[in-house]
Structure formats: structure tokens, C-alpha cells
Protein backbone atom coordinates (compact mmCIF):
# COMPACT_ATOMS: atom_id res chain seq x y z
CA UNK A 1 -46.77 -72.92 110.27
CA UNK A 2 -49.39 -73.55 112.40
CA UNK A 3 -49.60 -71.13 116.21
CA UNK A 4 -49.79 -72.66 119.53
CA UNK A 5 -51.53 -70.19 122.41
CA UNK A 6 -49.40 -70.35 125.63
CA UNK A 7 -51.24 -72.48 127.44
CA UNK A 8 -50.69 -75.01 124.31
CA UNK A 9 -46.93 -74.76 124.46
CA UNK A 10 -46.99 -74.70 128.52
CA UNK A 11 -48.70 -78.50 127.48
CA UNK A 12 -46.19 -79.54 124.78
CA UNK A 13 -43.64 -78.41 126.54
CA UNK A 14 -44.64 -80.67 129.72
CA UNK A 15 -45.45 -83.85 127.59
CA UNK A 16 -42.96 -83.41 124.74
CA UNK A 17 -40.33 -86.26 124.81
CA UNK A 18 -38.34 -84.54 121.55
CA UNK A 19 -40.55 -85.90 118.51
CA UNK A 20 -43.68 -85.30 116.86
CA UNK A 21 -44.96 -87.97 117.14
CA UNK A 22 -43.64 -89.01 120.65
CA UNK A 23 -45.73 -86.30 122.01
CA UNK A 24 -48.60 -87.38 119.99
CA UNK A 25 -48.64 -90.29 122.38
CA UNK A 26 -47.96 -88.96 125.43
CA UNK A 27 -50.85 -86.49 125.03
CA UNK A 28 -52.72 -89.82 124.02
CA UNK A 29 -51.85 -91.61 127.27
CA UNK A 30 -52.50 -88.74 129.36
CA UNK A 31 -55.80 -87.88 127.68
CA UNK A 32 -56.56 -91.70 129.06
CA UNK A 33 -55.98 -91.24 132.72
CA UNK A 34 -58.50 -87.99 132.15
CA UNK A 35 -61.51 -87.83 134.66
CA UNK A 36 -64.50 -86.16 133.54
CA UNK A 37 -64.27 -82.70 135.70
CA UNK A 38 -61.04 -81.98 133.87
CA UNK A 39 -62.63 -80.75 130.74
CA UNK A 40 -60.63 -77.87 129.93
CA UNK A 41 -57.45 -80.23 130.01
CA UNK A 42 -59.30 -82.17 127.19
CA UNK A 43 -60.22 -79.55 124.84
CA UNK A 44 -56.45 -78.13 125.59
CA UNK A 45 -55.32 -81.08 124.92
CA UNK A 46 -57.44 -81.94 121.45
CA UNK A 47 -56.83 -78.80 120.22
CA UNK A 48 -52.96 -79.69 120.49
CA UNK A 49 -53.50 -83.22 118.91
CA UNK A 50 -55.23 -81.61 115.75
CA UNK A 51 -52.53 -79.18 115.11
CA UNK A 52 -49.86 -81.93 115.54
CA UNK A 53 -51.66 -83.83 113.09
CA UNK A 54 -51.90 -81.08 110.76
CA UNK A 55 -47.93 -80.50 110.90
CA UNK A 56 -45.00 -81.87 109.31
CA UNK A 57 -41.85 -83.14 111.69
CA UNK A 58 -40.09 -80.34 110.16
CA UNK A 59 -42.25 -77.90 111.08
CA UNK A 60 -42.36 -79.17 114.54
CA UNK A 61 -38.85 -79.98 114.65
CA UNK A 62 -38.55 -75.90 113.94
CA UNK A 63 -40.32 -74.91 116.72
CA UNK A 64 -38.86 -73.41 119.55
CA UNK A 65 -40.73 -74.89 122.57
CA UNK A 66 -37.69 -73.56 125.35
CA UNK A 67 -37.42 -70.39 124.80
């Protein structure tokens, strides 16, 4: 299963609309509206994106994002 730092769940857990791949896209939309001084928020944000591609729904559907 793959591990999310906090600051990576802090960001799913803003963005996540219940699904996978729902949050996929909303990461995608926000990464869009992204101006270049927020760099951090980018790499945050990839670093998010390639996990979630790496995962199954089950897998994400197992994690526990509100603790």
C-alpha cells in the first residue's frame, strides 16, 4: 500500500470528492489554476498524482483519510 506524508493527506483530504479517480481530477484542475511562485503546491501535488496512479480503487477506497 503505498504512504502518503501529512502534508499529502492534508491535500487529498481537501480535494478528495470520495473516488480515486474523482480526486485525480480535482488535483488536475487545481494544478491548472497554479501560478508559477506556488511551486511547492506543484511538486505536493505531483507527488500525490503519481501515487494515485500507482494505486488500485481498493487500496484507496481502504484508506482512512478522516481520521
Amino acid at each position: 500500500m503505498m504512504r502518503f506524508n501529512r502534508d499529502e493527506q492534508l491535500l487529498m483530504m481537501l480535494y478528495c470528492p470520495g473516488t480515486r479517480e474523482g480526486l485525480i481530477q480535482e488535483l488536475e484542475a487545481m494544478q491548472k489554476q497554479l501560478v508559477p511562485s506556488e511551486k511547492r503546491l506543484k511538486r505536493l501535488s505531483d507527488g500525490v498524482l503519481e501515487k494515485l496512479q500507482h494505486m488500485s480503487d481498493t487500496e484507496f477506497d481502504a484508506l482512512d483519510l478522516y481520521p
